[in-house]
C-alpha atoms as a PDB file:
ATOM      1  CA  UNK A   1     -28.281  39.885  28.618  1.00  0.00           C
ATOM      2  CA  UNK A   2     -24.939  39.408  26.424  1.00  0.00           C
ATOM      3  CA  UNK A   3     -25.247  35.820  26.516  1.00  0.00           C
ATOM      4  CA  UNK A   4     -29.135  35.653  25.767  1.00  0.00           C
ATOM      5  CA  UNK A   5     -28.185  38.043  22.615  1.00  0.00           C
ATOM      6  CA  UNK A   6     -25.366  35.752  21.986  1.00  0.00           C
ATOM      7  CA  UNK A   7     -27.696  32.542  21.779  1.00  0.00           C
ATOM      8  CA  UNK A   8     -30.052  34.008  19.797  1.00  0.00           C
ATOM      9  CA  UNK A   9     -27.126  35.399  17.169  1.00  0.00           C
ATOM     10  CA  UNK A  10     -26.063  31.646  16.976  1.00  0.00           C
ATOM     11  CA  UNK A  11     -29.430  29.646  16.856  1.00  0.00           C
ATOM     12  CA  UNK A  12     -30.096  32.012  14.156  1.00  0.00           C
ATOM     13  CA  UNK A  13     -27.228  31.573  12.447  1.00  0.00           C
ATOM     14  CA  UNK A  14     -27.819  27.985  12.617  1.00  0.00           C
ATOM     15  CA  UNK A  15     -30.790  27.864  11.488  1.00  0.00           C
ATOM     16  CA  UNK A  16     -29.874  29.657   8.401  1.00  0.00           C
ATOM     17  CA  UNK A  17     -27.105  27.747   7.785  1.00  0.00           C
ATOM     18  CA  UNK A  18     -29.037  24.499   7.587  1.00  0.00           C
ATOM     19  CA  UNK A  19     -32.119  24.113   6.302  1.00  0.00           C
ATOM     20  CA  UNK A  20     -34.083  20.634   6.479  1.00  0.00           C
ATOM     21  CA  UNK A  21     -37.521  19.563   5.583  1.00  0.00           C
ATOM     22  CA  UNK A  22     -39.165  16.906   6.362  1.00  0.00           C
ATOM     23  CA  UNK A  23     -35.740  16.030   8.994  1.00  0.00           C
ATOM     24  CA  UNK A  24     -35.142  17.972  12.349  1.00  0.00           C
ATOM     25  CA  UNK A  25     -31.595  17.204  11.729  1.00  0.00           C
ATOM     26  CA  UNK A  26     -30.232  18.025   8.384  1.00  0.00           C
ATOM     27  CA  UNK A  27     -26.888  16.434   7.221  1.00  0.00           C
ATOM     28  CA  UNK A  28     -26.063  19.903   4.800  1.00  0.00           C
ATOM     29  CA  UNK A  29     -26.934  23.053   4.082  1.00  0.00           C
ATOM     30  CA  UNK A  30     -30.505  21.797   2.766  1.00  0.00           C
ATOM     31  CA  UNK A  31     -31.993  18.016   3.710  1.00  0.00           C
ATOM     32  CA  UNK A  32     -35.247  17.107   1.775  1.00  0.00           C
ATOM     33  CA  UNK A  33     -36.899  14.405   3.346  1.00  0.00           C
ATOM     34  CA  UNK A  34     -40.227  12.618   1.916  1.00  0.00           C
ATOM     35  CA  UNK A  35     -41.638   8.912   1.639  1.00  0.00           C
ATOM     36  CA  UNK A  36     -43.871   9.759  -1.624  1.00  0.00           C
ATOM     37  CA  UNK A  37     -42.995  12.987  -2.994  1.00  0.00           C
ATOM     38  CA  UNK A  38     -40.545  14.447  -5.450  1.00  0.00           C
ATOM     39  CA  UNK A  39     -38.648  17.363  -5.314  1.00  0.00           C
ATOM     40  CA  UNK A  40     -40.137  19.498  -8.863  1.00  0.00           C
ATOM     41  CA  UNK A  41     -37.422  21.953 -10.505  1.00  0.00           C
ATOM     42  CA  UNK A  42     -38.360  25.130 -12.047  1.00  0.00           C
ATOM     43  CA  UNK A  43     -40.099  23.919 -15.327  1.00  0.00           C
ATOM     44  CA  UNK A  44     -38.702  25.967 -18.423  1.00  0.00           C
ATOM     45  CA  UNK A  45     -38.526  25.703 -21.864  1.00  0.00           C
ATOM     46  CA  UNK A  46     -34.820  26.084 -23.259  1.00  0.00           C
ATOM     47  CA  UNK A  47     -34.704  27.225 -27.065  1.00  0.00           C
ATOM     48  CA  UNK A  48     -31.020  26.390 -27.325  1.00  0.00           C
ATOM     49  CA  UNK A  49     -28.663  24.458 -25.137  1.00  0.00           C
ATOM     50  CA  UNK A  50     -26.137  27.686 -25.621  1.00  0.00           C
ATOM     51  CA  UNK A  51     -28.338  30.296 -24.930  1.00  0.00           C
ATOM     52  CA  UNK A  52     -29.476  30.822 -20.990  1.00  0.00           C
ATOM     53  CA  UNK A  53     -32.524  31.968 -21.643  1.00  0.00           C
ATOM     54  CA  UNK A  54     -35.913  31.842 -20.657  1.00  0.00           C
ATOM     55  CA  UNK A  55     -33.994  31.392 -17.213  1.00  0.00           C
ATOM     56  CA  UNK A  56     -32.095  34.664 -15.581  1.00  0.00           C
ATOM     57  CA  UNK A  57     -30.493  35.927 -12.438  1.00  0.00           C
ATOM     58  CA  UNK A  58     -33.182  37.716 -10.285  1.00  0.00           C
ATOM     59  CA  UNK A  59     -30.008  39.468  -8.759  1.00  0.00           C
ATOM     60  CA  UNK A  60     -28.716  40.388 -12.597  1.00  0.00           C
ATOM     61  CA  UNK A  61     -26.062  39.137 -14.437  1.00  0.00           C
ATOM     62  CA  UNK A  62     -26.052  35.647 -15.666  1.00  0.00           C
ATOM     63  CA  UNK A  63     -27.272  32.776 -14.458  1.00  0.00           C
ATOM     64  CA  UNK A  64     -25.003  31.162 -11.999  1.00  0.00           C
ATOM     65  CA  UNK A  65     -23.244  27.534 -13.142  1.00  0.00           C
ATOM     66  CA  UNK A  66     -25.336  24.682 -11.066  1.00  0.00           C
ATOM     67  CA  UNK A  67     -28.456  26.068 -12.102  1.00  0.00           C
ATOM     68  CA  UNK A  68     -30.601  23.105 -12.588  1.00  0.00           C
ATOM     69  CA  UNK A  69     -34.298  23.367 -14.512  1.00  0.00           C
ATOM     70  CA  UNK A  70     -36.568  21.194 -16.547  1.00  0.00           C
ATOM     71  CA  UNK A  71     -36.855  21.725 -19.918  1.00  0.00           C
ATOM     72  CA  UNK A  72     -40.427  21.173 -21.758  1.00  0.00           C
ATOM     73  CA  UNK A  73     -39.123  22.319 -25.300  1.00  0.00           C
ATOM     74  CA  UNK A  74     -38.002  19.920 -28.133  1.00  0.00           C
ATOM     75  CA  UNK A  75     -35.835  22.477 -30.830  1.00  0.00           C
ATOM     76  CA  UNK A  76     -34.180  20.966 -33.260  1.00  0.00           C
ATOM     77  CA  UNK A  77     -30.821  23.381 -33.843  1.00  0.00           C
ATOM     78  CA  UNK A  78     -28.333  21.191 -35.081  1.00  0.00           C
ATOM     79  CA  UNK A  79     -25.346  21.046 -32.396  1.00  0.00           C
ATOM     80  CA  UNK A  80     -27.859  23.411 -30.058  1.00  0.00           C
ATOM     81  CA  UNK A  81     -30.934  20.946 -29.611  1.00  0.00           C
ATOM     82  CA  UNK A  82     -32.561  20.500 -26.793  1.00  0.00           C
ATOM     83  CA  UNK A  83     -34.859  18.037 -25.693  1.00  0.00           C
ATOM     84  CA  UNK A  84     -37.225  17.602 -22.669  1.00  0.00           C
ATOM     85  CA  UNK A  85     -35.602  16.760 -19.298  1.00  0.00           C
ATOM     86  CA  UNK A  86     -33.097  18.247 -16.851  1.00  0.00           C
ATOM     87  CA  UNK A  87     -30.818  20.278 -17.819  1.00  0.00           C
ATOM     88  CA  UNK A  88     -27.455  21.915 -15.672  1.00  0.00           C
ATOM     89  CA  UNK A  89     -26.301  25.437 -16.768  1.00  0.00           C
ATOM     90  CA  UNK A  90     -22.160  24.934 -16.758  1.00  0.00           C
ATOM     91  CA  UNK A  91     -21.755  28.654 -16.918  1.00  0.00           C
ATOM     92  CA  UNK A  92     -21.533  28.684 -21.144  1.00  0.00           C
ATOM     93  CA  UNK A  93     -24.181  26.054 -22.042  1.00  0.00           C
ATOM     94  CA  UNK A  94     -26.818  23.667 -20.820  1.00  0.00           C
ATOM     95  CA  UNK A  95     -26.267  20.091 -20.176  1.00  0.00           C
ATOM     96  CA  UNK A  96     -28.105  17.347 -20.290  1.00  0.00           C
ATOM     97  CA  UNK A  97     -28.307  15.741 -16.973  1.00  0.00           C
ATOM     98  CA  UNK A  98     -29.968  12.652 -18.632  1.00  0.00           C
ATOM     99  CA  UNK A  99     -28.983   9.749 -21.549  1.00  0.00           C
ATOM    100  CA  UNK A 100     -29.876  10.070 -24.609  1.00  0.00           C
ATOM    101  CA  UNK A 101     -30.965   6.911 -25.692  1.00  0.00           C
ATOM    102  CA  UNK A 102     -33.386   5.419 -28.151  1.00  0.00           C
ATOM    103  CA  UNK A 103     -32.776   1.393 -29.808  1.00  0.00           C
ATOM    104  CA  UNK A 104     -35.460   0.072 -31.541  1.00  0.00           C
ATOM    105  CA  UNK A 105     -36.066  -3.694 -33.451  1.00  0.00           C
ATOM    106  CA  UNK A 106     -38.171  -4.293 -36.575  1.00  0.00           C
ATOM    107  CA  UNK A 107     -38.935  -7.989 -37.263  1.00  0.00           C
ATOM    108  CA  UNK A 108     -39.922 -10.032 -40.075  1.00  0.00           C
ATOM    109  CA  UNK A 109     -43.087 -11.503 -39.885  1.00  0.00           C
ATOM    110  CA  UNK A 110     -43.310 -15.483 -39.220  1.00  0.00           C
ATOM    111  CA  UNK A 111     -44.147 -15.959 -42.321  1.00  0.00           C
ATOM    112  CA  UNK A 112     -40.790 -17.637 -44.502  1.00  0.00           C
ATOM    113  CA  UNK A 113     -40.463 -15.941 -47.757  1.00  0.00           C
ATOM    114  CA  UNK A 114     -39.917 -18.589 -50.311  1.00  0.00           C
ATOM    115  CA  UNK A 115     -37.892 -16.807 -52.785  1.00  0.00           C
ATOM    116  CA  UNK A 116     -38.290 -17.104 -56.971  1.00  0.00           C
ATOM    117  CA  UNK A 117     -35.646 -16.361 -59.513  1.00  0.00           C
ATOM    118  CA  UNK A 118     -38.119 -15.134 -62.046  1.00  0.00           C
ATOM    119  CA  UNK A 119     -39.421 -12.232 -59.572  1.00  0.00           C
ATOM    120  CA  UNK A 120     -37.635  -9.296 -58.211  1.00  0.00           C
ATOM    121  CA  UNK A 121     -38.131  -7.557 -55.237  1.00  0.00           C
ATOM    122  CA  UNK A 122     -39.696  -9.393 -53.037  1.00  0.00           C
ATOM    123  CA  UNK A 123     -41.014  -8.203 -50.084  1.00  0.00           C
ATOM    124  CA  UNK A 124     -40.095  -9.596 -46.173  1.00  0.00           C
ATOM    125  CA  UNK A 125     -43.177  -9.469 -44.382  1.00  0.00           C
ATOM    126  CA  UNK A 126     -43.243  -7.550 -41.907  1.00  0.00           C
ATOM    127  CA  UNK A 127     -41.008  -4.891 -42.858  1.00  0.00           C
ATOM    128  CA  UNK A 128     -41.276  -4.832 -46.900  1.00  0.00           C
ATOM    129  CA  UNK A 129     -42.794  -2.287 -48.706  1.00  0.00           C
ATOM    130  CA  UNK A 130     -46.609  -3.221 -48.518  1.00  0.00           C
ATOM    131  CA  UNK A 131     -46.117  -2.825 -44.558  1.00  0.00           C
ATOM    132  CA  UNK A 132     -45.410   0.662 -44.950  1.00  0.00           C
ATOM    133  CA  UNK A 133     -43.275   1.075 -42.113  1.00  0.00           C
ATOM    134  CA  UNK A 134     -41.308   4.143 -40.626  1.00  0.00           C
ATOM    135  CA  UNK A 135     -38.550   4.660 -37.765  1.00  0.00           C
ATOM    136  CA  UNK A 136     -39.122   7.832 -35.607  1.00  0.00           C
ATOM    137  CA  UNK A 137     -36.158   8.778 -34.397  1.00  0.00           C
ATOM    138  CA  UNK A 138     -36.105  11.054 -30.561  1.00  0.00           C
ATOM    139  CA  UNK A 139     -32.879  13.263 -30.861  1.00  0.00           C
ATOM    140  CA  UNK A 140     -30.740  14.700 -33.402  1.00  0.00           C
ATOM    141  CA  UNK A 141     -27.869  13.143 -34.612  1.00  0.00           C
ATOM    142  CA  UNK A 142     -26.206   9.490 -35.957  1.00  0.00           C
ATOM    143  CA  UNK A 143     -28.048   6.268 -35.722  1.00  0.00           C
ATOM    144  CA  UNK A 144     -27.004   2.630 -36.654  1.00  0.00           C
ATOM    145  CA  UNK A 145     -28.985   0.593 -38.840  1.00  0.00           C
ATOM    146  CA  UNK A 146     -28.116  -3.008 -38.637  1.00  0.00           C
ATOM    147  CA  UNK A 147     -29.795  -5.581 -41.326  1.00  0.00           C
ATOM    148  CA  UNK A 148     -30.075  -9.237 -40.407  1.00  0.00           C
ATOM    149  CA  UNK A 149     -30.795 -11.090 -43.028  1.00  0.00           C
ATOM    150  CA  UNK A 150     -30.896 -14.795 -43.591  1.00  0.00           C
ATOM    151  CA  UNK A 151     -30.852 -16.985 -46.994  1.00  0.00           C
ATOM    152  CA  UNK A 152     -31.415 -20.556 -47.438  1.00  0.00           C
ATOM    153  CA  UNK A 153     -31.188 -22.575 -50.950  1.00  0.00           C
ATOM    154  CA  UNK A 154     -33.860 -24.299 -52.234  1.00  0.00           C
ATOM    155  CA  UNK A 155     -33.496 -27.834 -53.398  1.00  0.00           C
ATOM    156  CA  UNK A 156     -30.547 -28.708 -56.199  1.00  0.00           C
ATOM    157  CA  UNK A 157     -31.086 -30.688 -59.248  1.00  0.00           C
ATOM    158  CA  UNK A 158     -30.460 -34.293 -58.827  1.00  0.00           C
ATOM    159  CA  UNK A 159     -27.446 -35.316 -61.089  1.00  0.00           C
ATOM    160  CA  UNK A 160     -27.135 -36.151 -64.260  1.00  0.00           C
ATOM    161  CA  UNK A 161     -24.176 -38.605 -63.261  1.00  0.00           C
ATOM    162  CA  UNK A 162     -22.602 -39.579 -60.187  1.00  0.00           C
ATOM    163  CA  UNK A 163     -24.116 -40.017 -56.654  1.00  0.00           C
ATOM    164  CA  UNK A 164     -23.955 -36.340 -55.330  1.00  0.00           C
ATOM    165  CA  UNK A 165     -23.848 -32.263 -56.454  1.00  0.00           C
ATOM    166  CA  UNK A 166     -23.674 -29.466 -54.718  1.00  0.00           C
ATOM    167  CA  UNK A 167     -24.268 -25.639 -55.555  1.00  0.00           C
ATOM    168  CA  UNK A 168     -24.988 -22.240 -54.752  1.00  0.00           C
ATOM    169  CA  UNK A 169     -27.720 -20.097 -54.786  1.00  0.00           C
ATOM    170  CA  UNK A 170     -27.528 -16.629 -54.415  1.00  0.00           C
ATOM    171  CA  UNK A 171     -29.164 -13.360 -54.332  1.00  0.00           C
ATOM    172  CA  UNK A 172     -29.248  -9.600 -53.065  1.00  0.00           C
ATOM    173  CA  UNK A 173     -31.138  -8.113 -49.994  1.00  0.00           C
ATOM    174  CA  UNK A 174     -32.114  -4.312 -50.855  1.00  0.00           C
ATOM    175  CA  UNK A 175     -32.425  -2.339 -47.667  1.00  0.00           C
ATOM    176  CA  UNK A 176     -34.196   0.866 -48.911  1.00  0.00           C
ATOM    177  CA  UNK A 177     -34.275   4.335 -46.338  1.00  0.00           C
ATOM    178  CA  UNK A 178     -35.593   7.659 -46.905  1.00  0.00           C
ATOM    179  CA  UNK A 179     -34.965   7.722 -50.301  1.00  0.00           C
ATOM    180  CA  UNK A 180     -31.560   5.547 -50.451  1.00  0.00           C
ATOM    181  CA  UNK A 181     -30.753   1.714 -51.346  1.00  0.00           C
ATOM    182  CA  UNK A 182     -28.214  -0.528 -49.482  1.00  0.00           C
ATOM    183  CA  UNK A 183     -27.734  -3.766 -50.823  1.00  0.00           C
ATOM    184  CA  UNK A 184     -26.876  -7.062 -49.289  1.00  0.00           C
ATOM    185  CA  UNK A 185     -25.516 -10.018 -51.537  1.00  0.00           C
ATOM    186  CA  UNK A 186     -25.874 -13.160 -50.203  1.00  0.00           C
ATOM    187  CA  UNK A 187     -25.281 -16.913 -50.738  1.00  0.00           C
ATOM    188  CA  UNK A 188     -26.261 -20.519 -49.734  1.00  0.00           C
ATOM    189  CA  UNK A 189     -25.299 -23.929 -50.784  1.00  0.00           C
ATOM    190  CA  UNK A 190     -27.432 -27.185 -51.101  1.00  0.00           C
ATOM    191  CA  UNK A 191     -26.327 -30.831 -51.927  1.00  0.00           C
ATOM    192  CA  UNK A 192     -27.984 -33.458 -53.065  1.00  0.00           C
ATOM    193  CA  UNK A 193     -25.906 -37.470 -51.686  1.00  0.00           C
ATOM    194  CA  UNK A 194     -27.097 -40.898 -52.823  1.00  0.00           C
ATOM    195  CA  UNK A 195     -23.824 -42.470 -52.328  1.00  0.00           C
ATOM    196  CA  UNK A 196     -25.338 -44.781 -49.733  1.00  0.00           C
ATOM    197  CA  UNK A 197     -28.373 -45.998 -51.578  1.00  0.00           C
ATOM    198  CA  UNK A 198     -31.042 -43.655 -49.676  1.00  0.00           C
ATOM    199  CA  UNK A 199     -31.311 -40.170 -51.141  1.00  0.00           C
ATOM    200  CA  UNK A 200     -30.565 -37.142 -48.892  1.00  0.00           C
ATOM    201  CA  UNK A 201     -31.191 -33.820 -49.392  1.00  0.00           C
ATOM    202  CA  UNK A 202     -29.567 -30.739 -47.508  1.00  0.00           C
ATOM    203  CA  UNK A 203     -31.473 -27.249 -47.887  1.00  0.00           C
ATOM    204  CA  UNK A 204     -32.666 -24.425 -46.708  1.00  0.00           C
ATOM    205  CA  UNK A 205     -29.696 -24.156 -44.634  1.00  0.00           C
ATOM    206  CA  UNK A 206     -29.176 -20.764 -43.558  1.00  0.00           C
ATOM    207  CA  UNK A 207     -26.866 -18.599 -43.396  1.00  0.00           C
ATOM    208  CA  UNK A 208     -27.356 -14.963 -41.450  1.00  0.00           C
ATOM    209  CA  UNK A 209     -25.666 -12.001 -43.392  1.00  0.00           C
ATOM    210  CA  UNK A 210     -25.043  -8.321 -41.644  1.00  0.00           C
ATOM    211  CA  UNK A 211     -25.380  -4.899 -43.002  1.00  0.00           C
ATOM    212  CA  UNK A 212     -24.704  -1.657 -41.055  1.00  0.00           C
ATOM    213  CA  UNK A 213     -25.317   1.250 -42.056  1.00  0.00           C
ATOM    214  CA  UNK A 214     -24.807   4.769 -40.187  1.00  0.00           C
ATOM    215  CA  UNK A 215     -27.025   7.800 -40.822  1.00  0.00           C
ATOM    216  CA  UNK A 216     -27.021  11.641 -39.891  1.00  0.00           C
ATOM    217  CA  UNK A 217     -31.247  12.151 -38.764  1.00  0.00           C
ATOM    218  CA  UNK A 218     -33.139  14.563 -37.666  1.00  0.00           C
ATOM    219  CA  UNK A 219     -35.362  14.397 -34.016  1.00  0.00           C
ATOM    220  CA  UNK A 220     -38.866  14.138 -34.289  1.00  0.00           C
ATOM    221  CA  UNK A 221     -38.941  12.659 -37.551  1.00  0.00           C
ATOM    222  CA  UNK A 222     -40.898   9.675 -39.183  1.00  0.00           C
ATOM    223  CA  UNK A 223     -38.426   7.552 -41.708  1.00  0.00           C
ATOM    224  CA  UNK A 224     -39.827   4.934 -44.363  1.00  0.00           C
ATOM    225  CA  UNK A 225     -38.253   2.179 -44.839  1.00  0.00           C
ATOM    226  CA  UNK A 226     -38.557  -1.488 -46.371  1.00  0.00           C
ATOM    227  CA  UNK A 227     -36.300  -4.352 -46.698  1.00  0.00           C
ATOM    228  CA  UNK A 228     -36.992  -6.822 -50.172  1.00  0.00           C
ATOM    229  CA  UNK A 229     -35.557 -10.042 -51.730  1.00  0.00           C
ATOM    230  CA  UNK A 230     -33.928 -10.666 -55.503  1.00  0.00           C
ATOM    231  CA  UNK A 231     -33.025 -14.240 -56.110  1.00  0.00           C
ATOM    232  CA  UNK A 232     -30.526 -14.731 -58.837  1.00  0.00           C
ATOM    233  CA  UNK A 233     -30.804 -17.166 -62.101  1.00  0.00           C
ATOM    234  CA  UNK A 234     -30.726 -20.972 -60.529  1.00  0.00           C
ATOM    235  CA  UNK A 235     -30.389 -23.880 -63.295  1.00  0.00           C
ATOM    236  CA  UNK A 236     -28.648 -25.978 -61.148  1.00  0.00           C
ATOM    237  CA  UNK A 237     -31.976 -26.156 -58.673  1.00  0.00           C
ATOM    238  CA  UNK A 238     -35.181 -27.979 -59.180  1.00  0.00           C
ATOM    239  CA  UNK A 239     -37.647 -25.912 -61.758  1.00  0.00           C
ATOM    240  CA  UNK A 240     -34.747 -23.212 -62.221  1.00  0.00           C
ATOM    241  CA  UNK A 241     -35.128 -22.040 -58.106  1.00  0.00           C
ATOM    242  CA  UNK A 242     -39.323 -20.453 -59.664  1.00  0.00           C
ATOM    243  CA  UNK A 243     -41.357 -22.964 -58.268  1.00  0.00           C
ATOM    244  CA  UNK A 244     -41.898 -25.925 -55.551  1.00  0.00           C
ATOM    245  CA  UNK A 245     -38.493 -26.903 -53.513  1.00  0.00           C
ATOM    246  CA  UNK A 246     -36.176 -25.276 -55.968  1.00  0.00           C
ATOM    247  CA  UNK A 247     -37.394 -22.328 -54.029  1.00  0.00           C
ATOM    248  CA  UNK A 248     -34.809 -20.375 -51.698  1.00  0.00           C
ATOM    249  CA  UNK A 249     -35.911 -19.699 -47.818  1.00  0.00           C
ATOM    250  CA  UNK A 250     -35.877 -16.338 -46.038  1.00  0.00           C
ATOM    251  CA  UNK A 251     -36.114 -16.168 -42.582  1.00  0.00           C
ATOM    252  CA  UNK A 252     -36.366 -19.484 -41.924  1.00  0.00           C
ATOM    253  CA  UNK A 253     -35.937 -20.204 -38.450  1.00  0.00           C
ATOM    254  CA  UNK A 254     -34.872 -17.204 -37.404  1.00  0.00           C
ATOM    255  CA  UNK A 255     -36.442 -13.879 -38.727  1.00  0.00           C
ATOM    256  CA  UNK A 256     -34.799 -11.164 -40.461  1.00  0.00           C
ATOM    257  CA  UNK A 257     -34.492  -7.841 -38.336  1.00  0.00           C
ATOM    258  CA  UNK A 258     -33.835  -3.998 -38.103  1.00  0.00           C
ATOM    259  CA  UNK A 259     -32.652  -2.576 -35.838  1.00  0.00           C
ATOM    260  CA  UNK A 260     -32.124   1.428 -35.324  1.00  0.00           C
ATOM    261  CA  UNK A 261     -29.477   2.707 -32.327  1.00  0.00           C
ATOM    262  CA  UNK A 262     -29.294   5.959 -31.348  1.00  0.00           C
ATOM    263  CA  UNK A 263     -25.060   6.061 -31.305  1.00  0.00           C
ATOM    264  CA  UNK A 264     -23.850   9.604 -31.602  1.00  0.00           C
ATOM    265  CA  UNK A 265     -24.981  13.303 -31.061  1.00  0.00           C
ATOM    266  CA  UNK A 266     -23.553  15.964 -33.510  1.00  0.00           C
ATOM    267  CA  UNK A 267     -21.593  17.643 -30.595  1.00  0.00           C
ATOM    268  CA  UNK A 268     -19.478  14.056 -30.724  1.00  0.00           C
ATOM    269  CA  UNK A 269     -16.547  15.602 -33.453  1.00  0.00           C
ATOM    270  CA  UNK A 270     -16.887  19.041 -31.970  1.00  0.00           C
END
């Protein structure tokens, strides 16, 4: 009778000690096993990642550290967000058990802008200011902005002596954002040879131009922006760079683009 009270002691023991579903033979303390289902944590929503609650200790006290849930809740709180997913309480605050990532690319249209030195502002297709278009960013915190922008010259003036010329036209990109303006100067050069009899021609050769910019945004939040061309004075290209091949080239080839990367929560410097 000892040794029957004995065995049933251990195989109790045992089978508290190791828990397995869906396996007869669990590998640790707790074996899930399933060929189509999930395993669903407690589903919660967190107000703050430094605050434990809506979640408590059924035995009192705080929570214990390794407490896992899923959190429904988006809260903007500055270095506190939180944002839906899983979340591990540390035993001070909850972390995210998840990356927080968001990139996202705004193109030009395929229409090429052919750019005029008598107007200002001129919109990029696709993302100027007639398309009325906004970023919406998913967490709190810093995002880069990178601007690609390419310029090509229009045609140059033939010359008033001489086989050949060369020059420059230029101009300035203006990347506007909620409210702020970021400009871009930029350059390309044309030429014009006849030294071997047969006139030739070199424009609208491109060159791409970068501008980054890094800004401190808010989650859940729609930003306007628009990207425009100013071409500068251009006597030295055919009608003064306002009309027919004097014209300068924008995204010829290969379209200008934004691009927003999420880079940086505020908790980062802390």
């Amino acid at each position: 009778m000892k040794i029957l009270r004995y065995i049933l002691a251990l195989s109790s023991f045992t089978a508290i000690a190791q828990v397995g579903i869906g396996t007869s033979t669990p590998n640790g303390i707790l074996e899930i096993n399933s060929p189509n289902s999930g395993l669903v944590y407690p589903v919660v929503a967190l107000t703050a990642t430094n605050l434990q609650g809506p979640v408590s200790n059924p035995n009192s006290g705080s929570i214990v550290a390794g407490t896992v849930v899923y959190n429904t809740n988006l809260n903007n709180s500055g270095t506190e967000s939180v944002y839906p997913g899983t979340y591990m309480w540390d035993g001070n605050k909850w972390i995210p058990q998840f990356s927080k990532r968001q990139s996202e690319i705004y193109f030009q249209n395929a229409t090429v802008l052919r750019t005029e030195s008598d107007l200002s502002d001129q919109d990029v297709l696709g993302i100027g200011v007639s398309d009325n278009k906004f970023f919406r960013t998913k967490y709190d915190g810093f995002y880069r902005i990178e601007i690609r922008a390419n310029f090509g010259a229009g045609r140059v003036n033939s010359p008033v002596t001489g086989a050949d010329n060369a020059a420059f036209q230029d101009g300035t990109f203006k990347f506007t954002f909620n409210g702020s303006t970021y400009h871009l100067n930029v350059k390309s050069i044309s030429t014009y040879d006849d030294s071997s009899g047969s006139t030739i021609f070199y424009e609208g050769v491109w060159k791409e131009s970068y501008l980054v910019v890094y800004v401190d945004l808010v989650a859940a939040t729609d930003y306007y922006f628009n990207l425009t061309f100013s071409q500068s004075p251009s006597p030295a290209f055919v009608d003064g760079g306002n009309s027919g091949d004097g014209r300068g080239y924008v995204g010829k080839d290969v379209p200008c683009s934004i691009e927003f990367t999420y880079v940086e929560d505020y908790t980062a410097d802390n």
